[in-house]
N, C-alpha and C. Protein backbone atom coordinates (compact mmCIF):
# COMPACT_ATOMS: atom_id res chain seq x y z
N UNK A 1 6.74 23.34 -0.81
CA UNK A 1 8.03 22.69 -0.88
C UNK A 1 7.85 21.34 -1.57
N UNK A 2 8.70 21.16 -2.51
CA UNK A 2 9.01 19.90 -2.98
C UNK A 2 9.37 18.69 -2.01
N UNK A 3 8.68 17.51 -1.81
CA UNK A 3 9.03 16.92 -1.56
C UNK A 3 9.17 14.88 -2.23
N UNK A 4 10.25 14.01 -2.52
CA UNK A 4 10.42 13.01 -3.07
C UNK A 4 9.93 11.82 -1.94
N UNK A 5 8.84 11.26 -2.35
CA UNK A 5 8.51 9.89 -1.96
C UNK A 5 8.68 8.86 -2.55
N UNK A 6 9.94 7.78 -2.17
CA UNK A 6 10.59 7.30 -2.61
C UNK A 6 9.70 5.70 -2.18
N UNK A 7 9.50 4.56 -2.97
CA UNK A 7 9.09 3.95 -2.66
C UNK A 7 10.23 2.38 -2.87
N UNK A 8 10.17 1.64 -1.87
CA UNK A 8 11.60 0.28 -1.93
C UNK A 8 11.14 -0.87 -2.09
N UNK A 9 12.11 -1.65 -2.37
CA UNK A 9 11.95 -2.64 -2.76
C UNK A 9 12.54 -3.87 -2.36
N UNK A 10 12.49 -5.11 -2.03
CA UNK A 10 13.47 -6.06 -1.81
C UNK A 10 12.92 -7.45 -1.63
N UNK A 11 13.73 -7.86 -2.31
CA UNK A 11 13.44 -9.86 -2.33
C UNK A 11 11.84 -10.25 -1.69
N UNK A 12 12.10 -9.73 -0.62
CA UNK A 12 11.03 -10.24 0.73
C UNK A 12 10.22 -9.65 0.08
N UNK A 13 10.33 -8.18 -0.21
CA UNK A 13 8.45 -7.64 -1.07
C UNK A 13 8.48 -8.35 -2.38
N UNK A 14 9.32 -8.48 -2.93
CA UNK A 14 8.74 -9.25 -4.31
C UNK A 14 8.10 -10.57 -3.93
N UNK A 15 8.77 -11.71 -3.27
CA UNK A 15 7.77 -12.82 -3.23
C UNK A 15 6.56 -12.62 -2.32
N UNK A 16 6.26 -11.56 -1.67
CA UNK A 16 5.04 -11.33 -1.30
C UNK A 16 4.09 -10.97 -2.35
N UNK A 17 4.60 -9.83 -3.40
CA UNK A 17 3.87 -9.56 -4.61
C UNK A 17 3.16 -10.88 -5.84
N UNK A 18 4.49 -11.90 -5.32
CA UNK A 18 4.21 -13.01 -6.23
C UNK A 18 3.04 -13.90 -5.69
N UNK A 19 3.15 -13.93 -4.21
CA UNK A 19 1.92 -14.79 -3.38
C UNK A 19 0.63 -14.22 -3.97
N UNK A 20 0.08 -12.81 -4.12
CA UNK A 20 -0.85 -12.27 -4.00
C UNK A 20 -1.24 -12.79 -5.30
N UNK A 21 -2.53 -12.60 -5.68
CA UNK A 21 -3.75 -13.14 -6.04
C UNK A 21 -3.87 -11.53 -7.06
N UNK A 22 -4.55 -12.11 -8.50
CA UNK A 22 -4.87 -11.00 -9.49
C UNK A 22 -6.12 -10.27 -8.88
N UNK A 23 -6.83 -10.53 -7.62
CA UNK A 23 -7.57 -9.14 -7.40
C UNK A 23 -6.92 -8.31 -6.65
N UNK A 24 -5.54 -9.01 -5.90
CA UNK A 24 -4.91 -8.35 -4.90
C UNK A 24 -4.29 -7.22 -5.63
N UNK A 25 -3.39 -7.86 -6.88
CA UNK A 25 -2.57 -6.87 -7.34
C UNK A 25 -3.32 -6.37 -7.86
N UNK A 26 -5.12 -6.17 -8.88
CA UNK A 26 -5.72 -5.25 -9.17
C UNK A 26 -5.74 -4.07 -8.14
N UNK A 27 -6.37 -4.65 -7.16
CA UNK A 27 -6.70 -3.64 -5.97
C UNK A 27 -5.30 -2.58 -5.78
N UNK A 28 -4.06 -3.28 -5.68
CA UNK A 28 -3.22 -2.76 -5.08
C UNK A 28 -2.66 -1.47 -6.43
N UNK A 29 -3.13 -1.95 -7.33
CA UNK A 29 -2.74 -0.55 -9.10
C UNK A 29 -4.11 0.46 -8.62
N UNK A 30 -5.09 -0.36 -8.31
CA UNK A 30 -6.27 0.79 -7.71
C UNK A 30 -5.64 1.81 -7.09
N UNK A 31 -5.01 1.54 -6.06
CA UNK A 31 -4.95 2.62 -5.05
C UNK A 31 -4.08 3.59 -5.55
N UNK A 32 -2.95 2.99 -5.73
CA UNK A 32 -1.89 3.82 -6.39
C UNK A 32 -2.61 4.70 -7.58
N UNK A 33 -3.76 4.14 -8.11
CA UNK A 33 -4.19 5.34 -9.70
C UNK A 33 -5.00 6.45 -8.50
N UNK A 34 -5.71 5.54 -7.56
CA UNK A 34 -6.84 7.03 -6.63
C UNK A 34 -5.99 7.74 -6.27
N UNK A 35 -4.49 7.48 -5.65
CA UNK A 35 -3.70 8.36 -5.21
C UNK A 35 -2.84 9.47 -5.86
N UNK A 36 -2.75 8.50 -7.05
CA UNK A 36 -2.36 9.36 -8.09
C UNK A 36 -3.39 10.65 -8.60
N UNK A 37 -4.82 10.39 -8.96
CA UNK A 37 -5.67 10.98 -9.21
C UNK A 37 -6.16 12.13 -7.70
N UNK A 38 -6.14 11.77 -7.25
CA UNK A 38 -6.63 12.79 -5.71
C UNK A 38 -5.29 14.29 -5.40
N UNK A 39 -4.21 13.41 -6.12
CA UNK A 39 -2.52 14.44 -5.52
C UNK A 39 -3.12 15.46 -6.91
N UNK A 40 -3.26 14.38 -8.40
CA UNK A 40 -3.48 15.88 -9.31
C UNK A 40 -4.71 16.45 -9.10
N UNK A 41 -5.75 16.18 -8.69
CA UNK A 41 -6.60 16.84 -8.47
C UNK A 41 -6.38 18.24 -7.57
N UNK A 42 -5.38 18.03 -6.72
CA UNK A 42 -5.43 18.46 -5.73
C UNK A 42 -3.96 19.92 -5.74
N UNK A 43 -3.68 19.14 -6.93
CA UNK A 43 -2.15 20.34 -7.17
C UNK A 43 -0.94 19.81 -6.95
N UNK A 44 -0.75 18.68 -6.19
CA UNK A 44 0.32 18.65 -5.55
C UNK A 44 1.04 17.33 -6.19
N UNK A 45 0.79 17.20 -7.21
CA UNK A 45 1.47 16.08 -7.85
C UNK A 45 2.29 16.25 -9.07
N UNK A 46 3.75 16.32 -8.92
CA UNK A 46 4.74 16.91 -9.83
C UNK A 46 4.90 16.03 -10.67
N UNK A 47 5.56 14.21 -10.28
CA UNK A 47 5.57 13.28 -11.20
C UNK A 47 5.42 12.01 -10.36
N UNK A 48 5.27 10.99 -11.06
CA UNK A 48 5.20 9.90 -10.12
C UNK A 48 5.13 8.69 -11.24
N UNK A 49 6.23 7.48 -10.96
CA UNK A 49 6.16 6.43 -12.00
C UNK A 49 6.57 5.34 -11.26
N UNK A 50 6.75 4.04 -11.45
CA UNK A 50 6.79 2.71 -11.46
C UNK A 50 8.23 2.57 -12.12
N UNK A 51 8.84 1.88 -11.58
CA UNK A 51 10.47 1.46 -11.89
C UNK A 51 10.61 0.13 -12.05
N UNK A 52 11.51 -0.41 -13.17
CA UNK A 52 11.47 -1.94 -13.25
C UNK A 52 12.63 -2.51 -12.22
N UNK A 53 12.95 -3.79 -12.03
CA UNK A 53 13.64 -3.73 -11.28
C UNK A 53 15.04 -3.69 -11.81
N UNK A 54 16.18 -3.42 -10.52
CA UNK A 54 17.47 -3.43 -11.03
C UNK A 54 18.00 -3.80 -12.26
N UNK A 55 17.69 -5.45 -12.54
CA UNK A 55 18.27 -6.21 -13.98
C UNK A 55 18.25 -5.40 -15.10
N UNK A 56 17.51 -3.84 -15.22
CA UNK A 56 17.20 -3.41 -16.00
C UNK A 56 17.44 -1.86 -16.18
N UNK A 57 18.77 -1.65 -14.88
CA UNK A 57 19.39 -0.60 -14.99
C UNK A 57 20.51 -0.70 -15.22
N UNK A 58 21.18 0.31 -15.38
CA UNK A 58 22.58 1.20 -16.05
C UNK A 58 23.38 1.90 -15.25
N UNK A 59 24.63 1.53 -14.82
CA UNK A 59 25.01 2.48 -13.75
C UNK A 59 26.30 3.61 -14.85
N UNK A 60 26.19 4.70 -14.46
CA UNK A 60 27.16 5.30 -15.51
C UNK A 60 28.20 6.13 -14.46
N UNK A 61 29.27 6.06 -14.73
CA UNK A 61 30.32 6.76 -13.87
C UNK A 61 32.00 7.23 -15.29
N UNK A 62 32.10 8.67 -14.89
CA UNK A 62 33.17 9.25 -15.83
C UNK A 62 34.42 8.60 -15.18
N UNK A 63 35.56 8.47 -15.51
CA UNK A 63 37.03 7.93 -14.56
C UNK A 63 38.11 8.07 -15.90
N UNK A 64 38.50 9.55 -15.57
CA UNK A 64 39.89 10.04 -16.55
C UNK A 64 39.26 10.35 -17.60
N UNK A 65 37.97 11.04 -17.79
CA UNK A 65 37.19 11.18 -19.04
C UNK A 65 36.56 10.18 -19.50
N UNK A 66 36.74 8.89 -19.30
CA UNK A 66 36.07 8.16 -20.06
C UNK A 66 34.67 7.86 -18.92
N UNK A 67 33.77 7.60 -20.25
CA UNK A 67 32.29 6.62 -19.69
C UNK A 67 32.59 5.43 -19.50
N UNK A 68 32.21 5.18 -18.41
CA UNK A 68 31.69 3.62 -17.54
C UNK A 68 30.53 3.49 -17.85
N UNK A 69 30.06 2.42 -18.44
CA UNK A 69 29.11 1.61 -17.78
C UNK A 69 28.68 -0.29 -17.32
N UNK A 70 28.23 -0.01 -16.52
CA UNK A 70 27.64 -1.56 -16.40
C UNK A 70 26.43 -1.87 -16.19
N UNK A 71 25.85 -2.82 -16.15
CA UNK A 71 24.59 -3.64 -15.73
C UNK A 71 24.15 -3.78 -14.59
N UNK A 72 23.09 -3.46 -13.97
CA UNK A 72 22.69 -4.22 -12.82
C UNK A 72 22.17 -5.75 -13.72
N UNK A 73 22.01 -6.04 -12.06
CA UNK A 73 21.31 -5.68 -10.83
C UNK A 73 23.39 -5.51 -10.00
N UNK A 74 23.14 -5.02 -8.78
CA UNK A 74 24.34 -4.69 -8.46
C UNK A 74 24.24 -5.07 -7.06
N UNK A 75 25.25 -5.98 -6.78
CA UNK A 75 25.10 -6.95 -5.64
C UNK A 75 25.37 -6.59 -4.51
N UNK A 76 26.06 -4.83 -4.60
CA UNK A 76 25.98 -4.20 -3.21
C UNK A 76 24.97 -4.23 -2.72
N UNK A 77 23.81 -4.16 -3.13
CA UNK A 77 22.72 -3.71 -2.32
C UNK A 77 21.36 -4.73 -3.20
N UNK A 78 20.67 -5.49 -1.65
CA UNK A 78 19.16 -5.95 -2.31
C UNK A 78 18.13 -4.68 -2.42
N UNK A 79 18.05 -3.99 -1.77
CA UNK A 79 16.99 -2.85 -1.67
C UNK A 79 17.40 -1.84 -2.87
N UNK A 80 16.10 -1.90 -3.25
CA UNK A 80 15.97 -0.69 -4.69
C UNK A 80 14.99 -0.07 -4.71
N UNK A 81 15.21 1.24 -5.06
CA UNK A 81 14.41 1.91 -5.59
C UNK A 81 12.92 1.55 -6.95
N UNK A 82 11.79 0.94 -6.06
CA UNK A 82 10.76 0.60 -7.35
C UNK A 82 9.83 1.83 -7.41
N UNK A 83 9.71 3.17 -7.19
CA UNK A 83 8.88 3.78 -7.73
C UNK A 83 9.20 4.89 -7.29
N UNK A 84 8.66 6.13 -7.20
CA UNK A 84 8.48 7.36 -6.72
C UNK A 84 7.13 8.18 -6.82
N UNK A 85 6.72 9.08 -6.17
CA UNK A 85 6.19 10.29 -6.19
C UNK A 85 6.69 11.57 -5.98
N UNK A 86 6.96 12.41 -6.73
CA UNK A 86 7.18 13.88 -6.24
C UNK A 86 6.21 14.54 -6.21
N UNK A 87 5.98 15.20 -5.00
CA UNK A 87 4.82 16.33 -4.87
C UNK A 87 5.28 17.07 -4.20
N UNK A 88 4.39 18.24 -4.53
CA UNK A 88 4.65 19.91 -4.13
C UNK A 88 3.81 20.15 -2.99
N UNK A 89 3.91 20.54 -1.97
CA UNK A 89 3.01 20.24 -0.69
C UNK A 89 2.93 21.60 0.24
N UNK A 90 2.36 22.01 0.88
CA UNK A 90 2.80 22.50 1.96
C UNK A 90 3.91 22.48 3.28
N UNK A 91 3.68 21.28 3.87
CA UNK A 91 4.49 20.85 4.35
C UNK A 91 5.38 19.57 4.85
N UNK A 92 5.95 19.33 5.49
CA UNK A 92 6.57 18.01 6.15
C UNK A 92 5.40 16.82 6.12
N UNK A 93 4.55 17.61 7.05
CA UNK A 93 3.75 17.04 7.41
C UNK A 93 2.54 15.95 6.47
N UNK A 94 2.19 17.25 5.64
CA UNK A 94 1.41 16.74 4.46
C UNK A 94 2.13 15.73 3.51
N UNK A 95 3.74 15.86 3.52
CA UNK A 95 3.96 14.94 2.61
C UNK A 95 4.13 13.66 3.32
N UNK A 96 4.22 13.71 4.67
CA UNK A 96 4.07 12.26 5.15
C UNK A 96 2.83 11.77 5.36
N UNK A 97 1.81 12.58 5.51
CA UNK A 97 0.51 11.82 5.34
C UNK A 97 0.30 11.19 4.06
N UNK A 98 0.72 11.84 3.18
CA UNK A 98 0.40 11.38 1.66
C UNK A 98 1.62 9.75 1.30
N UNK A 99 2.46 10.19 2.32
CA UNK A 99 3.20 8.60 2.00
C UNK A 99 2.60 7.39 2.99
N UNK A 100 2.00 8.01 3.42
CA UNK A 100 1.55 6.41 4.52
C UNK A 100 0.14 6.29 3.86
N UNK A 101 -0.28 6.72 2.38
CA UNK A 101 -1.00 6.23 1.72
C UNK A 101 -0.61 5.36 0.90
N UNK A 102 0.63 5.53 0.23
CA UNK A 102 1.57 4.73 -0.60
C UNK A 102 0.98 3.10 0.18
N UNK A 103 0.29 2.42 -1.20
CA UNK A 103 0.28 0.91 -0.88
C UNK A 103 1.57 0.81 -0.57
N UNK A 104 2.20 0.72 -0.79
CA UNK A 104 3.79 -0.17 -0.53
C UNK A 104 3.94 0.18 0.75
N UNK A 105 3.69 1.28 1.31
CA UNK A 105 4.27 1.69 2.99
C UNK A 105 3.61 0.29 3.62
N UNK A 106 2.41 -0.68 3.49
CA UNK A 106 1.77 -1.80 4.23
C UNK A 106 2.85 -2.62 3.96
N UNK A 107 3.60 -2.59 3.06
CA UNK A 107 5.24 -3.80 3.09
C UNK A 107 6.53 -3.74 2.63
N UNK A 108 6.61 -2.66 2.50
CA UNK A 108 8.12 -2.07 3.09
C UNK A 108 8.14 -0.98 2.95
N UNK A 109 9.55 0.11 2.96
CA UNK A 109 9.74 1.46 3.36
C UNK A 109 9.27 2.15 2.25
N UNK A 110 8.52 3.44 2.84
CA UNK A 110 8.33 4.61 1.90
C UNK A 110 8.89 5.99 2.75
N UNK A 111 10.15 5.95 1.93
CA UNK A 111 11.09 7.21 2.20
C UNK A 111 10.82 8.44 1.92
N UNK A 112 10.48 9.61 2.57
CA UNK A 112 10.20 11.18 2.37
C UNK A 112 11.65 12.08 2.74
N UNK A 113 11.58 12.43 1.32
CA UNK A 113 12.83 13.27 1.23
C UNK A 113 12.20 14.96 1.23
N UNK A 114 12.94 15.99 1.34
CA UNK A 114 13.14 17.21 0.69
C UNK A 114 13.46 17.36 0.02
N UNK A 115 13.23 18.06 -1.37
CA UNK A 115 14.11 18.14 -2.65
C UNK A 115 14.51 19.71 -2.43
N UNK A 116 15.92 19.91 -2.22
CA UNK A 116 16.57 21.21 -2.26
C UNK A 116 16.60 22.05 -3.57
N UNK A 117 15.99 23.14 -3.01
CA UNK A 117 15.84 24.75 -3.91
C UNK A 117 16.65 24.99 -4.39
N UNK A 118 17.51 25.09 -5.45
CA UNK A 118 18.33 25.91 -6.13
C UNK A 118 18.09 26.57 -6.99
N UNK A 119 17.38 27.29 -7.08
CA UNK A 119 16.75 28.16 -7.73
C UNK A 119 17.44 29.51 -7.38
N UNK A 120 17.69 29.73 -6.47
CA UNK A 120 18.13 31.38 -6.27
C UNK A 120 19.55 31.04 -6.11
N UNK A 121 20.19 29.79 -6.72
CA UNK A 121 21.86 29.71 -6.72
C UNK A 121 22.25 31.26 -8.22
N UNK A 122 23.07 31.71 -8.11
CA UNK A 122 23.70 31.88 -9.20
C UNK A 122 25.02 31.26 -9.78
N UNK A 123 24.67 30.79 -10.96
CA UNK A 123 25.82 30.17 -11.59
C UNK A 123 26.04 30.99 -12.55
């Protein structure tokens, strides 16, 4: 089963990122590449990338046919989405072990989703 490990973001983790020290943040791209490297080794690693922050997204919405868009950052919400992993796993289980490897789970949330099958929909 597919599952999305969603990794967050917010004010409070960024100026922690900013405190840390260039071996910290070396160390901390370390882990994330072993983890990265161990999931493909291992099969279970579908995709997984690094997200910039908000200032540097696009929100798009249709209304009467026409395209919307605007700019973040978007002031509903401080918490964002900065990264992901998708992996293919066995189970629940395995994909939460594999997120409480996620450096980021040591300072803030790493969210485990299900990604739903539609595969045997017919359209």
């Amino acid at each position: 089963m597919k599952y999305l490990i969603m990794i967050h973001s917010n004010p409070s983790v960024r100026n922690l990122w900013e405190e840390f020290s260039d071996a910290e943040r070396f160390e901390f791209g370390r882990a994330h590449l072993a983890l990265t490297e161990e999931l493909v080794a291992s099969g279970e690693l579908v995709a997984g990338e690094g997200l910039p922050d908000p200032s540097h997204s696009t929100r798009v919405s249709v209304r009467d046919g026409r395209t919307i868009t605007s700019d973040g950052p978007f002031a509903e919400s401080k918490e964002h989405l900065a990264g992901f992993y998708l992996v293919d796993c066995d189970s629940r289980e395995r994909a939460l072990e594999i997120a409480a490897r996620v450096p980021d789970a040591v300072y803030t949330g790493v969210e485990v989703r299900p990604v739903l099958d539609l595969s045997g929909l017919d359209l």
